[in-house]
C-alpha atoms as a PDB file:
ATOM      1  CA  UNK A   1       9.693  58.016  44.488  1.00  0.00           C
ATOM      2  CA  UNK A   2       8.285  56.469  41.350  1.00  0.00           C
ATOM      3  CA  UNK A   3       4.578  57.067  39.935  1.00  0.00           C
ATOM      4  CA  UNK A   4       3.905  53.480  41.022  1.00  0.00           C
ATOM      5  CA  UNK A   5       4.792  53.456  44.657  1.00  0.00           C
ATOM      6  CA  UNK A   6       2.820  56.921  44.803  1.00  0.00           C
ATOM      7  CA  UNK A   7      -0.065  55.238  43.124  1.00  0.00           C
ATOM      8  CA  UNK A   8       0.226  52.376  45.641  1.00  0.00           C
ATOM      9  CA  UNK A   9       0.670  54.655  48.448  1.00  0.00           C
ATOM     10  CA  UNK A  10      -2.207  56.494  47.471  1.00  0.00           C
ATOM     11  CA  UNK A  11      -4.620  53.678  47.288  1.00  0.00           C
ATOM     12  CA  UNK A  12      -3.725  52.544  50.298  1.00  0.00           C
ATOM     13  CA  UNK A  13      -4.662  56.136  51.953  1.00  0.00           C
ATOM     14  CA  UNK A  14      -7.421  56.222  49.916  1.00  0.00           C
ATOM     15  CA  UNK A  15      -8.698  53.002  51.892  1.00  0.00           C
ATOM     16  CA  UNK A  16      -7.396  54.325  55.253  1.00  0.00           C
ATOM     17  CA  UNK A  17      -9.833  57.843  54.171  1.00  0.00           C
ATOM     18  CA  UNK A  18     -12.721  55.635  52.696  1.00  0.00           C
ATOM     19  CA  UNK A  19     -13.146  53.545  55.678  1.00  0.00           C
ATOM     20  CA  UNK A  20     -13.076  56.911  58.082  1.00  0.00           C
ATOM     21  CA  UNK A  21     -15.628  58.517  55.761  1.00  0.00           C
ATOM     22  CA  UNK A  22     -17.606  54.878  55.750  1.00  0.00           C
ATOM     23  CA  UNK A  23     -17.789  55.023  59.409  1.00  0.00           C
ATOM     24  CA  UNK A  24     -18.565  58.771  59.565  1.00  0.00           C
ATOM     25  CA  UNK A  25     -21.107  57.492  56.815  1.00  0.00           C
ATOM     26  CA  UNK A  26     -23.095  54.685  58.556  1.00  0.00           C
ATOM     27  CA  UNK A  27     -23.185  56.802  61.742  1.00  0.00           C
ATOM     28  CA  UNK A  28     -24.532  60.108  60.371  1.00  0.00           C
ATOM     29  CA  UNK A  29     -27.285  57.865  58.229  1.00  0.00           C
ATOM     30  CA  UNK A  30     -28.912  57.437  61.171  1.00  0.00           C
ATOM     31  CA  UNK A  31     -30.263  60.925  61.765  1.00  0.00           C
ATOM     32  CA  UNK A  32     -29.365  62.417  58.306  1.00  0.00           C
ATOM     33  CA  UNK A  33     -30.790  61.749  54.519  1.00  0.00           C
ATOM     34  CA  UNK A  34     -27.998  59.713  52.863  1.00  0.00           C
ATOM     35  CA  UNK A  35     -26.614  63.048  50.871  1.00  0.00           C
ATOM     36  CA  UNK A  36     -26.533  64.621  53.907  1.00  0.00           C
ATOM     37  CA  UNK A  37     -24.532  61.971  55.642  1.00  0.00           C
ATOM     38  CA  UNK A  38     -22.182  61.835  52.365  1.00  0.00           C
ATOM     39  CA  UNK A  39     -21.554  65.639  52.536  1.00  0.00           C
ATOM     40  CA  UNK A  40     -21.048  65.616  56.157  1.00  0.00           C
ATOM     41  CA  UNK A  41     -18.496  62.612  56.095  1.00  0.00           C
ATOM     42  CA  UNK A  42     -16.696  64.030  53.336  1.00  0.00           C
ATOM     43  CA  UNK A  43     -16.052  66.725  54.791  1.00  0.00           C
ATOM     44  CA  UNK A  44     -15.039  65.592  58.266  1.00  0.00           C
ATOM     45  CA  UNK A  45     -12.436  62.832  56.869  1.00  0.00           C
ATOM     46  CA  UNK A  46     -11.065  65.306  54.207  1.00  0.00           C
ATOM     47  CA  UNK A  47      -8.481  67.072  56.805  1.00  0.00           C
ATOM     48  CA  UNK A  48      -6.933  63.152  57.528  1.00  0.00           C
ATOM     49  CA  UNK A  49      -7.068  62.670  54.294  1.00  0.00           C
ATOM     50  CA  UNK A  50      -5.012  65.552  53.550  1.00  0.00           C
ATOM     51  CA  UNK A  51      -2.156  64.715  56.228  1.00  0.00           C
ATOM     52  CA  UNK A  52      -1.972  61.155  55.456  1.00  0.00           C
ATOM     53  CA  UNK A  53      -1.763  62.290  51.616  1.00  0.00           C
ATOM     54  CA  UNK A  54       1.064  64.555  52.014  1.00  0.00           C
ATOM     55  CA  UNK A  55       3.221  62.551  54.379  1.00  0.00           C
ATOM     56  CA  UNK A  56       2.541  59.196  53.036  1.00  0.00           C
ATOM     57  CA  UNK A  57       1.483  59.076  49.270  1.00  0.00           C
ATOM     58  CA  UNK A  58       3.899  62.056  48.381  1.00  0.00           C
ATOM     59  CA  UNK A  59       6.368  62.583  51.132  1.00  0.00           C
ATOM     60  CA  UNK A  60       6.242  66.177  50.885  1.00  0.00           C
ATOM     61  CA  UNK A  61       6.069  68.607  53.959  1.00  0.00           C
ATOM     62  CA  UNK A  62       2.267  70.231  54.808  1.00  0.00           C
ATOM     63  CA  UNK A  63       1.996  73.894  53.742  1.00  0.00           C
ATOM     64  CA  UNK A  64      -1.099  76.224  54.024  1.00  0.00           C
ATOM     65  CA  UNK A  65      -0.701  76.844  50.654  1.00  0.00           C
ATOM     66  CA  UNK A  66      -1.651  72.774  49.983  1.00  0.00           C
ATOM     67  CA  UNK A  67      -4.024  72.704  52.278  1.00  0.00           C
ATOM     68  CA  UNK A  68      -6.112  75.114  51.061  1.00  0.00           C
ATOM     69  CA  UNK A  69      -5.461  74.047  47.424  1.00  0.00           C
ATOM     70  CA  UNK A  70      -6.674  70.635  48.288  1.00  0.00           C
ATOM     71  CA  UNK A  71      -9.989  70.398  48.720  1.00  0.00           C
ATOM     72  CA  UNK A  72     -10.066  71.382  44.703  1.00  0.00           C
ATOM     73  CA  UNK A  73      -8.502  67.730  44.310  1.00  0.00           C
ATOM     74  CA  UNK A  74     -11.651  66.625  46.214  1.00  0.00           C
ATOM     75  CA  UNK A  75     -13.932  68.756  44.633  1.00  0.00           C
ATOM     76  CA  UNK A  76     -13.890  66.812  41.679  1.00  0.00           C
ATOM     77  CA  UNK A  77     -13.748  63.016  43.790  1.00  0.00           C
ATOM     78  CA  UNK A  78     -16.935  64.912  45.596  1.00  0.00           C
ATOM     79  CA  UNK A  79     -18.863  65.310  42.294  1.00  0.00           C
ATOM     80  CA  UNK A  80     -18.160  61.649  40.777  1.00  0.00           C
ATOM     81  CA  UNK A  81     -18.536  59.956  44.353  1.00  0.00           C
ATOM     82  CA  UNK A  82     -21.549  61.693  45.350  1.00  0.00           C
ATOM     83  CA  UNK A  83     -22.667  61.664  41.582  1.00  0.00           C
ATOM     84  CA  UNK A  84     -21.752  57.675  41.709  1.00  0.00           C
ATOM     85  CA  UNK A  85     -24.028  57.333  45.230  1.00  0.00           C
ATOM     86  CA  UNK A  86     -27.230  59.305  43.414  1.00  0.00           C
ATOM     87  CA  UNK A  87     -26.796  57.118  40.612  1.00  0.00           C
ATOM     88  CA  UNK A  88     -26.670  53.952  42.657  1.00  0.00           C
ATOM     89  CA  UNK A  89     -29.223  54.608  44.822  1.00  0.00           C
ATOM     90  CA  UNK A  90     -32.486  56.764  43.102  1.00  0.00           C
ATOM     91  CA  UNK A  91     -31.145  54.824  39.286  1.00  0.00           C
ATOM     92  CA  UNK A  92     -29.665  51.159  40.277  1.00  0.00           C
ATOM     93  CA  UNK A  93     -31.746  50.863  43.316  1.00  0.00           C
ATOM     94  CA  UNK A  94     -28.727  49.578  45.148  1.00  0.00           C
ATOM     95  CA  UNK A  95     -28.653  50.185  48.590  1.00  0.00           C
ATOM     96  CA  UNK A  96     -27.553  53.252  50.407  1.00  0.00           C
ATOM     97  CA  UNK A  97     -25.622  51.607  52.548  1.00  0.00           C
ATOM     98  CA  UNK A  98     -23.658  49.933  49.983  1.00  0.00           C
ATOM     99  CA  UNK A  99     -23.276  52.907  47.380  1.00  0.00           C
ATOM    100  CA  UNK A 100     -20.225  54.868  48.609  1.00  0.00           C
ATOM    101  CA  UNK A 101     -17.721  52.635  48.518  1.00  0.00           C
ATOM    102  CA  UNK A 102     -18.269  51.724  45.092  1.00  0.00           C
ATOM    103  CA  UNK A 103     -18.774  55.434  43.926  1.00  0.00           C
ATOM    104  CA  UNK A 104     -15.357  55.858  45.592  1.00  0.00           C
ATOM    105  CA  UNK A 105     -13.757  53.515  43.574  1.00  0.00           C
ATOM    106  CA  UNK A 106     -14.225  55.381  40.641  1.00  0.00           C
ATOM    107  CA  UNK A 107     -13.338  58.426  41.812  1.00  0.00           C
ATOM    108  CA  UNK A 108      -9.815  56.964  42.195  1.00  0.00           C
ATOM    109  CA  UNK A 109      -8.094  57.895  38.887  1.00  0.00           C
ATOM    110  CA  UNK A 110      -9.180  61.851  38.676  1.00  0.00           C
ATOM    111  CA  UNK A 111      -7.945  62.219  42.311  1.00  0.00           C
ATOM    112  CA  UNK A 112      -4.959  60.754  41.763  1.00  0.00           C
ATOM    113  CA  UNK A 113      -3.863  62.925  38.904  1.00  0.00           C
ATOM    114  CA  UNK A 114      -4.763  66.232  40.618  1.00  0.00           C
ATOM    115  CA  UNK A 115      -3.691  65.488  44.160  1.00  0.00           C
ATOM    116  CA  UNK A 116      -0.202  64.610  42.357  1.00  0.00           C
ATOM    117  CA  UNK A 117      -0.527  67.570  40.803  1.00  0.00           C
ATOM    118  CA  UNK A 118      -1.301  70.014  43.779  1.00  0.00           C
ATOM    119  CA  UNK A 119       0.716  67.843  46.273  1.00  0.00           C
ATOM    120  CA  UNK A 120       4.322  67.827  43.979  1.00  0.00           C
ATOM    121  CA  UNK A 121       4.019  71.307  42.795  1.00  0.00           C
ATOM    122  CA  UNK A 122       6.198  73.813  44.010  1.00  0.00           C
ATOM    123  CA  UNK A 123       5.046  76.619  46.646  1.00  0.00           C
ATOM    124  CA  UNK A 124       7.282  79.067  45.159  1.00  0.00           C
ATOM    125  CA  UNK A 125       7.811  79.609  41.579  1.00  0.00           C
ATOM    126  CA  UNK A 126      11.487  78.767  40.165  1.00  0.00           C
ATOM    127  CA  UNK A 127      13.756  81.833  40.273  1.00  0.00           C
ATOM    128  CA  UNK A 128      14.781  82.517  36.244  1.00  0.00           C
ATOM    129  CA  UNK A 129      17.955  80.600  35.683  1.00  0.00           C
ATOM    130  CA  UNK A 130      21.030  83.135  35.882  1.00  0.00           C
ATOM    131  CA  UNK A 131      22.639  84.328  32.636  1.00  0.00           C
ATOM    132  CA  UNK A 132      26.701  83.157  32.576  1.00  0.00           C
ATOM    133  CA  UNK A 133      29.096  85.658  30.260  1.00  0.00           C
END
């Protein structure tokens, strides 16, 4: 599969993962602060998002070993996002409501790159090429 369709395929269950965490989101904001609802919703649609991501953005077969490498991808989408939503909110003065979705959007390139990168690796190391003569 080429970087592109990835890339597309990504996206795509990026939007399928923001609207789950959205609706997690606007639910949560009712009896939470709004960081608390972000943490909370991030981590309830990260587990989907991890499926979706290795069936449909990389094709590649679910192992523990992924799983538990891939909330480090997040880890970084969770600093810009909810550094994006503190921004927008206490800085821009936009609306909490509002502020997710576009701290989400920038979070797309970095995830990319490092789900790709824990996603395609392999889970065992190469065995050393065998010596002929």
């Amino acid at each position: 599969m080429t970087l592109p369709a990835q890339l597309i395929r990504f996206v795509l269950v990026g939007a399928v993962n923001t609207a789950t965490y959205y609706g997690c989101y606007l639910l949560l904001l009712h009896v939470l602060p709004y960081l608390a609802a972000h943490a909370l919703a991030f981590a309830l649609s990260m587990t989907g998002s991890f499926f979706l991501t290795s069936y449909v953005t990389y094709r590649t077969r679910p192992t523990w070993r992924k799983f538990l490498l891939f909330p480090l991808t997040n880890a970084a989408n969770f600093v810009i996002t909810t550094g994006g939503v503190y921004l927008l909110v206490d800085v821009a003065g936009f609306s909490s409501r509002y502020a997710p979705p576009v701290a989400a959007a920038a979070a797309i390139p970095v995830t990319f790159l490092l789900s790709r990168t824990i996603m395609l690796r392999p889970d065992t190391p190469p065995k050393p090429a065998e010596r002929v003569g």
